[in-house]
PDB file of N, CA and C in Angstrom:
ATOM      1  N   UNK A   1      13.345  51.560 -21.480  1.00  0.00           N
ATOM      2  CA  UNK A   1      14.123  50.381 -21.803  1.00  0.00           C
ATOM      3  C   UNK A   1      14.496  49.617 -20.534  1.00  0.00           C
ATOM      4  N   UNK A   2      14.890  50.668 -19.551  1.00  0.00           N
ATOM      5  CA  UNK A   2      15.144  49.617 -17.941  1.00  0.00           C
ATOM      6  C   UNK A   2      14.474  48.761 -17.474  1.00  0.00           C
ATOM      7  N   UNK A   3      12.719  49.447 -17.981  1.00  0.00           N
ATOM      8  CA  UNK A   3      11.608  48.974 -17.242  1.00  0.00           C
ATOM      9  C   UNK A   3      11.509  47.594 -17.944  1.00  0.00           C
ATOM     10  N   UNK A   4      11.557  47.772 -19.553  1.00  0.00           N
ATOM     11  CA  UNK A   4      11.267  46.345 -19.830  1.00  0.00           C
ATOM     12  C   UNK A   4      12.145  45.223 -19.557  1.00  0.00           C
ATOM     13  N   UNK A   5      13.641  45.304 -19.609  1.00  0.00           N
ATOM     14  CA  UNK A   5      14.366  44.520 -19.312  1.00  0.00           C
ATOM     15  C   UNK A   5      14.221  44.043 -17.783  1.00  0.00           C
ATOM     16  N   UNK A   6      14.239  44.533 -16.911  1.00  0.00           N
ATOM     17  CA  UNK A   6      13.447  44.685 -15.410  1.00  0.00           C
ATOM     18  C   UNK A   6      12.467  43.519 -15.902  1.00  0.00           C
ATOM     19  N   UNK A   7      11.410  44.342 -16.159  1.00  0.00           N
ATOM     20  CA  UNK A   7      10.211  42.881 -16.235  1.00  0.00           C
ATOM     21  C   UNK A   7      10.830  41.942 -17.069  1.00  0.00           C
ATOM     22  N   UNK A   8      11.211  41.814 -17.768  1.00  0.00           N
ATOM     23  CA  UNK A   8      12.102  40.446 -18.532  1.00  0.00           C
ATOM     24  C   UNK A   8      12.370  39.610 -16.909  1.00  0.00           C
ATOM     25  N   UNK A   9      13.539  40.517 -16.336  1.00  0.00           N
ATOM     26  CA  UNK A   9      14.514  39.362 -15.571  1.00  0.00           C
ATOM     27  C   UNK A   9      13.334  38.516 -14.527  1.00  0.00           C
ATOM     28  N   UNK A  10      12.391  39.724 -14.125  1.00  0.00           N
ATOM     29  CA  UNK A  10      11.609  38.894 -13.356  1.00  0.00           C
ATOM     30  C   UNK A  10      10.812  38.212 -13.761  1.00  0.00           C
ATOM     31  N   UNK A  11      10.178  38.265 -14.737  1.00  0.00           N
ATOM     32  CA  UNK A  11       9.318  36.862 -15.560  1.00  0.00           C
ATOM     33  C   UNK A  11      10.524  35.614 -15.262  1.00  0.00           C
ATOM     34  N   UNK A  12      11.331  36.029 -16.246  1.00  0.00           N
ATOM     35  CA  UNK A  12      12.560  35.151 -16.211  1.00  0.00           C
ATOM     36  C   UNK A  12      12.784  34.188 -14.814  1.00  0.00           C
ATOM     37  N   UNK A  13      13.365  35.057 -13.424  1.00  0.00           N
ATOM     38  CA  UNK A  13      12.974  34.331 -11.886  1.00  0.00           C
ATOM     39  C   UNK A  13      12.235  33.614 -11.913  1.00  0.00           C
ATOM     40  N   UNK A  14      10.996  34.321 -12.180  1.00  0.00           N
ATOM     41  CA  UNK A  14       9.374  33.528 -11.701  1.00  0.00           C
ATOM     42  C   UNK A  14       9.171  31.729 -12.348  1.00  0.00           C
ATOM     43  N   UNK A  15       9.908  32.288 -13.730  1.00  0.00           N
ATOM     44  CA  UNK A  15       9.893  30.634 -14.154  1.00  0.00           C
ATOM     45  C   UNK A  15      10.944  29.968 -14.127  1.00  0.00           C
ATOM     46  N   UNK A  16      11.869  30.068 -13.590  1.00  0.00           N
ATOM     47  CA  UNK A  16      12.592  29.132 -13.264  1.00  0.00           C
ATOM     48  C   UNK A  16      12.279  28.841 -11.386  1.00  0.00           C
ATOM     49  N   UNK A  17      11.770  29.383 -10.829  1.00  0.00           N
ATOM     50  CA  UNK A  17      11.707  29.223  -9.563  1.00  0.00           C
ATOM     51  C   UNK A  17       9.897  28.354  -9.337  1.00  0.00           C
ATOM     52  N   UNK A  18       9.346  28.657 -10.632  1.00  0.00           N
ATOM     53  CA  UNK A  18       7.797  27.769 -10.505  1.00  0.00           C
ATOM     54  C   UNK A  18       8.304  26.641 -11.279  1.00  0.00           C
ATOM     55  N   UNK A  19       8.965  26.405 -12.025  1.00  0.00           N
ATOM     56  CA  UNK A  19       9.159  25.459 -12.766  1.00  0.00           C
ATOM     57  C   UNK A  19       9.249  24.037 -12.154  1.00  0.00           C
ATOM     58  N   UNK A  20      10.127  23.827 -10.810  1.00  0.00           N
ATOM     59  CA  UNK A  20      10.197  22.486 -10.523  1.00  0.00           C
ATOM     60  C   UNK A  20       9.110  21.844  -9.995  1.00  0.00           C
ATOM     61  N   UNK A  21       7.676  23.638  -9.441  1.00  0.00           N
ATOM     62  CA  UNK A  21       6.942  23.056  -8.834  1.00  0.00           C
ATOM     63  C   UNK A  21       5.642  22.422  -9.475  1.00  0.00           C
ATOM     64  N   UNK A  22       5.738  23.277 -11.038  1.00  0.00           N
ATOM     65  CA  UNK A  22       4.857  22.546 -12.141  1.00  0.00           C
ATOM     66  C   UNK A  22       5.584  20.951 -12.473  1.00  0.00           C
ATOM     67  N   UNK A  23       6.557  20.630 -11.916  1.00  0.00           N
ATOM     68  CA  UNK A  23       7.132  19.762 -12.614  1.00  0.00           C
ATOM     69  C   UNK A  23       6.953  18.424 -11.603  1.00  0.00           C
ATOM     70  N   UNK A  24       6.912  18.939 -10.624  1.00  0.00           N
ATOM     71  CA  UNK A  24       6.830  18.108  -9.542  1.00  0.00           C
ATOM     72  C   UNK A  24       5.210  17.622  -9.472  1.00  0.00           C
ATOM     73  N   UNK A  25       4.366  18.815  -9.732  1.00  0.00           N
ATOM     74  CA  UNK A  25       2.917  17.893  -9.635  1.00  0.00           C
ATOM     75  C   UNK A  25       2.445  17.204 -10.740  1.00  0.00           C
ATOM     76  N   UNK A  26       3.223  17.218 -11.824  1.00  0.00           N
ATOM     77  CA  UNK A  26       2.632  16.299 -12.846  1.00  0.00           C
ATOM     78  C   UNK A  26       3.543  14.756 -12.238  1.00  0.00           C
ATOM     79  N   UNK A  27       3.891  14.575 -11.361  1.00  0.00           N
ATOM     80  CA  UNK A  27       3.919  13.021 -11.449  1.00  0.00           C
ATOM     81  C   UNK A  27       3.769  12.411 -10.148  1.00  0.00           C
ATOM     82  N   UNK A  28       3.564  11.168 -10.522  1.00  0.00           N
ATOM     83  CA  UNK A  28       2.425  10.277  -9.362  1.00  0.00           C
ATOM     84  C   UNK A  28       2.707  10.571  -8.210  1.00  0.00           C
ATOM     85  N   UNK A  29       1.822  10.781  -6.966  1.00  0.00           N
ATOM     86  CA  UNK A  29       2.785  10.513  -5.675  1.00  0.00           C
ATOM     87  C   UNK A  29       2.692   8.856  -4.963  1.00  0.00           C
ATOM     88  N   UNK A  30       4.420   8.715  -4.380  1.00  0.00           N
ATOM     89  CA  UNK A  30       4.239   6.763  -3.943  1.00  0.00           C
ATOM     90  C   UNK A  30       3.291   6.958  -3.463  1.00  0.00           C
ATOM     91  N   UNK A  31       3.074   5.450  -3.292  1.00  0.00           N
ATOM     92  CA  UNK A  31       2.585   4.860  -1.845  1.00  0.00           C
ATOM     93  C   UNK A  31       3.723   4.328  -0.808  1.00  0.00           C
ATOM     94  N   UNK A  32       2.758   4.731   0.362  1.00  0.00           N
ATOM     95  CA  UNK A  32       3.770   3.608   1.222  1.00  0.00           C
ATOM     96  C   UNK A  32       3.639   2.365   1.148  1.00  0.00           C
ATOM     97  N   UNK A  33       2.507   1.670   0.974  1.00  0.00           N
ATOM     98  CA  UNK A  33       2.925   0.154   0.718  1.00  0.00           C
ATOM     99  C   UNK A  33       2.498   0.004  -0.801  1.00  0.00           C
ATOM    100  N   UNK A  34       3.716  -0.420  -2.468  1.00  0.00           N
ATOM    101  CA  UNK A  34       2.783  -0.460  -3.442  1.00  0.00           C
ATOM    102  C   UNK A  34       1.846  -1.811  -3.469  1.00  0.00           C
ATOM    103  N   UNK A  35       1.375  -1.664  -4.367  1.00  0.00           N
ATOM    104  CA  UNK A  35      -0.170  -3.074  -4.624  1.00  0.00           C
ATOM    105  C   UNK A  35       0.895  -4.064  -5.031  1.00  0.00           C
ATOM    106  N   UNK A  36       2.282  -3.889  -5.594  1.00  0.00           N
ATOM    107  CA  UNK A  36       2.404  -4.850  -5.506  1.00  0.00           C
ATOM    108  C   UNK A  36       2.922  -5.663  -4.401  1.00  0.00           C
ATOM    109  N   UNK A  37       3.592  -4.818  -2.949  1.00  0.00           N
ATOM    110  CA  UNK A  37       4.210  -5.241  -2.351  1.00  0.00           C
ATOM    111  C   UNK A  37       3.231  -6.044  -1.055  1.00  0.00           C
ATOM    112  N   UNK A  38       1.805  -5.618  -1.248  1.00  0.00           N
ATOM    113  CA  UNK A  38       0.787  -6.460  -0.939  1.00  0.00           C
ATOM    114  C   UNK A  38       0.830  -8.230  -1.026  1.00  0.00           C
ATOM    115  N   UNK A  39       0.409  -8.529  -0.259  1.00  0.00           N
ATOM    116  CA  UNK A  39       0.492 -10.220   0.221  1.00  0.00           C
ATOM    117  C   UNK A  39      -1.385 -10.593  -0.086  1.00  0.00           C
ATOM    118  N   UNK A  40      -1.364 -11.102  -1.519  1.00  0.00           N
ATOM    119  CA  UNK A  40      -2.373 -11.995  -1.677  1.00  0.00           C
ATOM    120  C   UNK A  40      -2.829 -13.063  -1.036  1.00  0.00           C
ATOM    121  N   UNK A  41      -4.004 -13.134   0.317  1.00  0.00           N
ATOM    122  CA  UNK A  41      -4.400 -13.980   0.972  1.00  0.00           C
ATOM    123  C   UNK A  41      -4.987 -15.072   0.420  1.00  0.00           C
ATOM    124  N   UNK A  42      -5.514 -14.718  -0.999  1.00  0.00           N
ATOM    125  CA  UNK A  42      -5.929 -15.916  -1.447  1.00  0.00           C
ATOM    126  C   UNK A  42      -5.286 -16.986  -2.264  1.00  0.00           C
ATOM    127  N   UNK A  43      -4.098 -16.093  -2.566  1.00  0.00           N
ATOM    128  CA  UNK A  43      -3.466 -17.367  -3.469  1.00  0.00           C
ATOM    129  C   UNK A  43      -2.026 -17.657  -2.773  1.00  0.00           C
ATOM    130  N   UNK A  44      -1.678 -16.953  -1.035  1.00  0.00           N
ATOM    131  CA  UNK A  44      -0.586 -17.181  -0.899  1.00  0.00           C
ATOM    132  C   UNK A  44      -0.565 -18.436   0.148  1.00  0.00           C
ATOM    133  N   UNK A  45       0.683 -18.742   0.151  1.00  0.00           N
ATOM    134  CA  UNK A  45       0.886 -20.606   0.739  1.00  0.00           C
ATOM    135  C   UNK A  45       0.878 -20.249   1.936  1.00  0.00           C
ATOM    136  N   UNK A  46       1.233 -21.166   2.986  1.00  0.00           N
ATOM    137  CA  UNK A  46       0.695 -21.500   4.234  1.00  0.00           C
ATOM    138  C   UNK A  46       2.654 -20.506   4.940  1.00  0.00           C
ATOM    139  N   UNK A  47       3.774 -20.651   3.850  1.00  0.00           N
ATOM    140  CA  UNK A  47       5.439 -20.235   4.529  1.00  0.00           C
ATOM    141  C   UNK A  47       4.943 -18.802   4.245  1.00  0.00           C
ATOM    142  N   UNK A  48       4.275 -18.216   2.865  1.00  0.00           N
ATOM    143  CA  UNK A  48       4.246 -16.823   2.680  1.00  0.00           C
ATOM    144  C   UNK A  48       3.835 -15.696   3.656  1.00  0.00           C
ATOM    145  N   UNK A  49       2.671 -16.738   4.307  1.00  0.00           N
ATOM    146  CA  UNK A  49       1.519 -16.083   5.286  1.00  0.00           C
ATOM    147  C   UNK A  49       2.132 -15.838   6.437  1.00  0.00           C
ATOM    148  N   UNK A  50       3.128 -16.541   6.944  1.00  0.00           N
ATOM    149  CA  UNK A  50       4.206 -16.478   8.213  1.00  0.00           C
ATOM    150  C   UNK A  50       4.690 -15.487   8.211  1.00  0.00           C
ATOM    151  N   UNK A  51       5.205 -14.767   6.868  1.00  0.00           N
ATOM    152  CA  UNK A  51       5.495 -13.522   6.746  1.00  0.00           C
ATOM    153  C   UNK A  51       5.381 -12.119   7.400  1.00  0.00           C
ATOM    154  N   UNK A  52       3.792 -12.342   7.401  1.00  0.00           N
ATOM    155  CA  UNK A  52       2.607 -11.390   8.295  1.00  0.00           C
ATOM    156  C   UNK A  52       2.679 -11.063   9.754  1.00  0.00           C
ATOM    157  N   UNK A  53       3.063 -10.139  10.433  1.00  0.00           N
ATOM    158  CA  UNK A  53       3.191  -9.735  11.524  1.00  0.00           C
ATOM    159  C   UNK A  53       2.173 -11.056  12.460  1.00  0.00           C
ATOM    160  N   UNK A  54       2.968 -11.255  13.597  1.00  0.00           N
ATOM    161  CA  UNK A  54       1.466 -11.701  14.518  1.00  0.00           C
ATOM    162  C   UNK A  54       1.007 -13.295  13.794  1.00  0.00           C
ATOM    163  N   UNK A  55       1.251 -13.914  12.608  1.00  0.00           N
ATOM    164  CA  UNK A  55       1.042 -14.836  12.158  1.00  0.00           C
ATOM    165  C   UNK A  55       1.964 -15.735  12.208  1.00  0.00           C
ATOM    166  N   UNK A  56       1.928 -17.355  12.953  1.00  0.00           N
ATOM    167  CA  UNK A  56       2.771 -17.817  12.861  1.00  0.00           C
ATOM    168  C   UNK A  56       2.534 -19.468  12.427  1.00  0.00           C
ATOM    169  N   UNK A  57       3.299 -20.614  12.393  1.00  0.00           N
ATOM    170  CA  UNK A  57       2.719 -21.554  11.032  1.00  0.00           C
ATOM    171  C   UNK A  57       1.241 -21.657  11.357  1.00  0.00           C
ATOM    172  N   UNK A  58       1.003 -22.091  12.865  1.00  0.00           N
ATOM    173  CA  UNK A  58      -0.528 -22.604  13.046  1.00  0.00           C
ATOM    174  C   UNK A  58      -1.524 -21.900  12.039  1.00  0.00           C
ATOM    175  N   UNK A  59      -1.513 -20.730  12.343  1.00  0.00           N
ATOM    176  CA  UNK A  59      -2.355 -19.571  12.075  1.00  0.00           C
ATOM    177  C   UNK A  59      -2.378 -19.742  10.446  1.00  0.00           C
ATOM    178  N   UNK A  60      -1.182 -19.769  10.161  1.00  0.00           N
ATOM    179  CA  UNK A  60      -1.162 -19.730   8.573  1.00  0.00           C
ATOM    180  C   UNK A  60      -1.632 -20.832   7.899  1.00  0.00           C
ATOM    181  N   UNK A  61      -1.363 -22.363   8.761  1.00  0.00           N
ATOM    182  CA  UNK A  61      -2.283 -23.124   8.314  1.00  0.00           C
ATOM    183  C   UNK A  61      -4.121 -23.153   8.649  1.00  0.00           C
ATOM    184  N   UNK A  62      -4.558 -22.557   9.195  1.00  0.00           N
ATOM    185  CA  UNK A  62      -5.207 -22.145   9.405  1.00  0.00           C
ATOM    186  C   UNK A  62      -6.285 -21.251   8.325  1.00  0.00           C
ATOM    187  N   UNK A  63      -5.343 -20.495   7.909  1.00  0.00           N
ATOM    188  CA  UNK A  63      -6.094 -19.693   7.194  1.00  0.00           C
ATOM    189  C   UNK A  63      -5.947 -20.375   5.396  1.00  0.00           C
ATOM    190  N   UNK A  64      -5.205 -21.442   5.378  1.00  0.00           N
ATOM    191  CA  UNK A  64      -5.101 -22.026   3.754  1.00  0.00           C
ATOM    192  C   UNK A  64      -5.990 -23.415   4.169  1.00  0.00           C
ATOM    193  N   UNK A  65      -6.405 -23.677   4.995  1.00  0.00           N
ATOM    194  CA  UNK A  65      -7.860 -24.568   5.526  1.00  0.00           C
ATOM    195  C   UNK A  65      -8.871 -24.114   5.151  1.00  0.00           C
ATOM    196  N   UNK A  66      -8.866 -22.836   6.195  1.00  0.00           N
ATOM    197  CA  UNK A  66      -9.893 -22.477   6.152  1.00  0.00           C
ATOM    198  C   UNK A  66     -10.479 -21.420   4.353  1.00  0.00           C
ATOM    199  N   UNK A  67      -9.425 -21.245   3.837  1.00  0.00           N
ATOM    200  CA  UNK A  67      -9.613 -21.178   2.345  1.00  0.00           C
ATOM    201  C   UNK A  67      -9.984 -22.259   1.846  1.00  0.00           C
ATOM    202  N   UNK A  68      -9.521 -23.093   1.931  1.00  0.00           N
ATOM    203  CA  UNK A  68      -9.628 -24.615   1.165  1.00  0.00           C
ATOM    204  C   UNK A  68     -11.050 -24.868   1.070  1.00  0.00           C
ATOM    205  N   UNK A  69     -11.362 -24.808   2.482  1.00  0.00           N
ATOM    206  CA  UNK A  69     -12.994 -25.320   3.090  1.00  0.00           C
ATOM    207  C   UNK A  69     -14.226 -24.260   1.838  1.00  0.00           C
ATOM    208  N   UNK A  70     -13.886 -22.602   2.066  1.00  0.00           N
ATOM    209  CA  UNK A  70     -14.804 -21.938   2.153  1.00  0.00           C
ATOM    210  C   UNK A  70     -14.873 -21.209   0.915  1.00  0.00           C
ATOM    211  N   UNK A  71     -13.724 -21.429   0.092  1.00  0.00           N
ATOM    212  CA  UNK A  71     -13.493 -20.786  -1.266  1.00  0.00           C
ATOM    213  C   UNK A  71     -12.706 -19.898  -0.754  1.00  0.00           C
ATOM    214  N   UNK A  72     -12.335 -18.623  -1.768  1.00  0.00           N
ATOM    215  CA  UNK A  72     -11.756 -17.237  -1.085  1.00  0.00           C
ATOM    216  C   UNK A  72     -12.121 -16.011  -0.539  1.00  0.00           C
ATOM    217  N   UNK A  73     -11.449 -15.764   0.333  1.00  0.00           N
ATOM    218  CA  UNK A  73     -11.373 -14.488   1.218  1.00  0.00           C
ATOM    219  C   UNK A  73     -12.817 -13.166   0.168  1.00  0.00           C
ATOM    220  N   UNK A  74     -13.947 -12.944   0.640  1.00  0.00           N
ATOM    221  CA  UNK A  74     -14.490 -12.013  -0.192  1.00  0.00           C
ATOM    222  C   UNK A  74     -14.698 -10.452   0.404  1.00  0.00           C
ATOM    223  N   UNK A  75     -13.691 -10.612   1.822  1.00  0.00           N
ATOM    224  CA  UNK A  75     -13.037  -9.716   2.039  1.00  0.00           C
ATOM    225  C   UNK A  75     -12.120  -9.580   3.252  1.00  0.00           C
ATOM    226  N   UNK A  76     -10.944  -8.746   3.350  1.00  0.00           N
ATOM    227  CA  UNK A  76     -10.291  -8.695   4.904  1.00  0.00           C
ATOM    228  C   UNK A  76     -10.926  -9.092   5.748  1.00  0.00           C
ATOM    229  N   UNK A  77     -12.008  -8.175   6.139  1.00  0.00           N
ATOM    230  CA  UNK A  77     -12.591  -8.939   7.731  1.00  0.00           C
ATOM    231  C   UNK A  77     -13.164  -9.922   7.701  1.00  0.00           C
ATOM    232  N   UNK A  78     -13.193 -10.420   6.809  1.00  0.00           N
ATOM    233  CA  UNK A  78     -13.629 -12.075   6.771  1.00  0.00           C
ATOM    234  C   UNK A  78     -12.552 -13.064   7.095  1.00  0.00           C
ATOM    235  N   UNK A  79     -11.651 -12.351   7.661  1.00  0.00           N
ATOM    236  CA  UNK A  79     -10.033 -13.388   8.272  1.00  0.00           C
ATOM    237  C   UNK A  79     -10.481 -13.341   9.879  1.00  0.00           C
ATOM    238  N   UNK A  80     -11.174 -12.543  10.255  1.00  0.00           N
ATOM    239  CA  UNK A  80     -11.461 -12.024  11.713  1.00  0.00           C
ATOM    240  C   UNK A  80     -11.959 -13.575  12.144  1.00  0.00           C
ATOM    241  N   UNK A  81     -12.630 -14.117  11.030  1.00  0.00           N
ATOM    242  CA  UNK A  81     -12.960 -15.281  11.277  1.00  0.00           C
ATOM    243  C   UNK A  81     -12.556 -17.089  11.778  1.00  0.00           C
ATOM    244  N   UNK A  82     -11.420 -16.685  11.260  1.00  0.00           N
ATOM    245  CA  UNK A  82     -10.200 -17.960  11.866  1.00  0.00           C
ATOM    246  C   UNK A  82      -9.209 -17.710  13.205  1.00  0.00           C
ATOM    247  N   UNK A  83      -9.608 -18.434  13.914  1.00  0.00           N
ATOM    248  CA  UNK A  83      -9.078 -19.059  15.186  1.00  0.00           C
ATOM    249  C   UNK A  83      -7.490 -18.290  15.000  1.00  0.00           C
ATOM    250  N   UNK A  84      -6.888 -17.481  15.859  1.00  0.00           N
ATOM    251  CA  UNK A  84      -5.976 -16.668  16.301  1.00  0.00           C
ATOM    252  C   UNK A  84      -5.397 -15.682  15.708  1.00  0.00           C
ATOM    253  N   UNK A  85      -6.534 -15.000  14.809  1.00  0.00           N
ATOM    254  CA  UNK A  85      -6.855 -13.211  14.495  1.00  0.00           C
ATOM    255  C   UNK A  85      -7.840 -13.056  14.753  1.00  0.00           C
ATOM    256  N   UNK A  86      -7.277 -12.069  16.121  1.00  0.00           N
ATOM    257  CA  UNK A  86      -8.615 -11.240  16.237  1.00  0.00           C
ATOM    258  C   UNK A  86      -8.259  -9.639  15.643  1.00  0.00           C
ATOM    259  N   UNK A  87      -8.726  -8.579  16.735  1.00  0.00           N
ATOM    260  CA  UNK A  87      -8.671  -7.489  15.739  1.00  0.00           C
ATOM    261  C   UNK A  87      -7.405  -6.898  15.739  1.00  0.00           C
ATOM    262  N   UNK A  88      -6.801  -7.148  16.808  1.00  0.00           N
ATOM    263  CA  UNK A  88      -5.326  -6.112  17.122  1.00  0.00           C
ATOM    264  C   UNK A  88      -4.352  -6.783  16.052  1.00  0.00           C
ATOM    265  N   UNK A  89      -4.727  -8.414  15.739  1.00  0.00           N
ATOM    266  CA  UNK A  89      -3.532  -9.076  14.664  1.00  0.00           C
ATOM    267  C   UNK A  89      -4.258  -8.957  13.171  1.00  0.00           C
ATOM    268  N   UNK A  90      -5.471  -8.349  13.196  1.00  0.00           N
ATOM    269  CA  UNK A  90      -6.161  -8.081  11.776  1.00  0.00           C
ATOM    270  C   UNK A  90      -5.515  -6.793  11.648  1.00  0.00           C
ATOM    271  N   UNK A  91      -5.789  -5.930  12.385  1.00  0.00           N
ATOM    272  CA  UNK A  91      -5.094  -4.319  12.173  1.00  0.00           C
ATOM    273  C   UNK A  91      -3.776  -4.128  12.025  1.00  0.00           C
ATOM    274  N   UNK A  92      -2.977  -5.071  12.183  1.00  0.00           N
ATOM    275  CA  UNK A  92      -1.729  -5.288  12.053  1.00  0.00           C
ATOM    276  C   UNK A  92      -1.419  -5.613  10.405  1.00  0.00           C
ATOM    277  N   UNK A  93      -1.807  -6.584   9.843  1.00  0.00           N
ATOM    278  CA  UNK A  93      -1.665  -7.139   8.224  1.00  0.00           C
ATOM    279  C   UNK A  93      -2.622  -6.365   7.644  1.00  0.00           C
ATOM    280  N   UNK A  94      -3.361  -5.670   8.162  1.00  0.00           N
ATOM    281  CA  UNK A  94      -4.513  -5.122   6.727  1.00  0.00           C
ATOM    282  C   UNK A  94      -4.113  -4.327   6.007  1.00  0.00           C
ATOM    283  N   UNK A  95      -2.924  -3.481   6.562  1.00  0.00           N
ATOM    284  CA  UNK A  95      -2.104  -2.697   5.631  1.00  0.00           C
ATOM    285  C   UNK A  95      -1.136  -3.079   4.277  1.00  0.00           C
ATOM    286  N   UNK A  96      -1.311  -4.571   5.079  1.00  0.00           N
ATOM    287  CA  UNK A  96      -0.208  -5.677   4.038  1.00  0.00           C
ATOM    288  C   UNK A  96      -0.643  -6.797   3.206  1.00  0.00           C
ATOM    289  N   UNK A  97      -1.688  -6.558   3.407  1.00  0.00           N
ATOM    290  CA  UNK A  97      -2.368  -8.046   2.620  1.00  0.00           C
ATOM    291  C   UNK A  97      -3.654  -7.352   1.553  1.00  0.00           C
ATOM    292  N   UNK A  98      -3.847  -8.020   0.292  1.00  0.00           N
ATOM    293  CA  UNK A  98      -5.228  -7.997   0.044  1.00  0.00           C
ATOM    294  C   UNK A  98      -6.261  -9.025  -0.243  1.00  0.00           C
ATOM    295  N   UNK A  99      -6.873  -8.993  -1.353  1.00  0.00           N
ATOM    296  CA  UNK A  99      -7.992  -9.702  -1.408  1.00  0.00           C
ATOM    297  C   UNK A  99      -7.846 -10.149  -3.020  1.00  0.00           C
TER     298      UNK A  99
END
């Protein structure tokens, strides 16, 4: 009778001490930046883009020109392309912007 109550208590431990960790992997893990907190290059205005590390109005007009001209962005490094981003101010927003 000791023995079974014995194994009782420790089953008993075992699931309450696995429990938070079954509980914990059923749900999402964040992100650090979410999708939504992402800065749409193609549909954002010339004040939004100022936003962006390293970007300041020129630049931002710049890059809603050079949208204007070429259609939209068909990807990040295709910003490498306008006059005052190069790579150190691309590596800077790519974490923050998408497409």
């Amino acid at each position: 009778m000791k023995k079974i109550i014995s194994v009782l208590i420790v089953c008993c431990c075992l699931t309450i001490v696995a429990a938070p960790a079954a509980l914990a992997a059923d749900q999402p893990v964040a992100k650090s930046v979410s999708e939504e907190a992402l800065l749409n290059v193609n549909s954002a205005d010339a004040l939004k883009l100022t936003e962006l590390p390293g970007i300041g109005e020129v630049t931002a007009a710049r890059i809603v020109t050079y949208r204007d001209e070429n259609g939209p962005f068909q990807s990040v490094d295709e910003m490498i392309k306008i006059k005052g981003i190069g790579p150190k101010v691309l590596a800077k927003i790519r974490p923050l912007i998408t497409i």
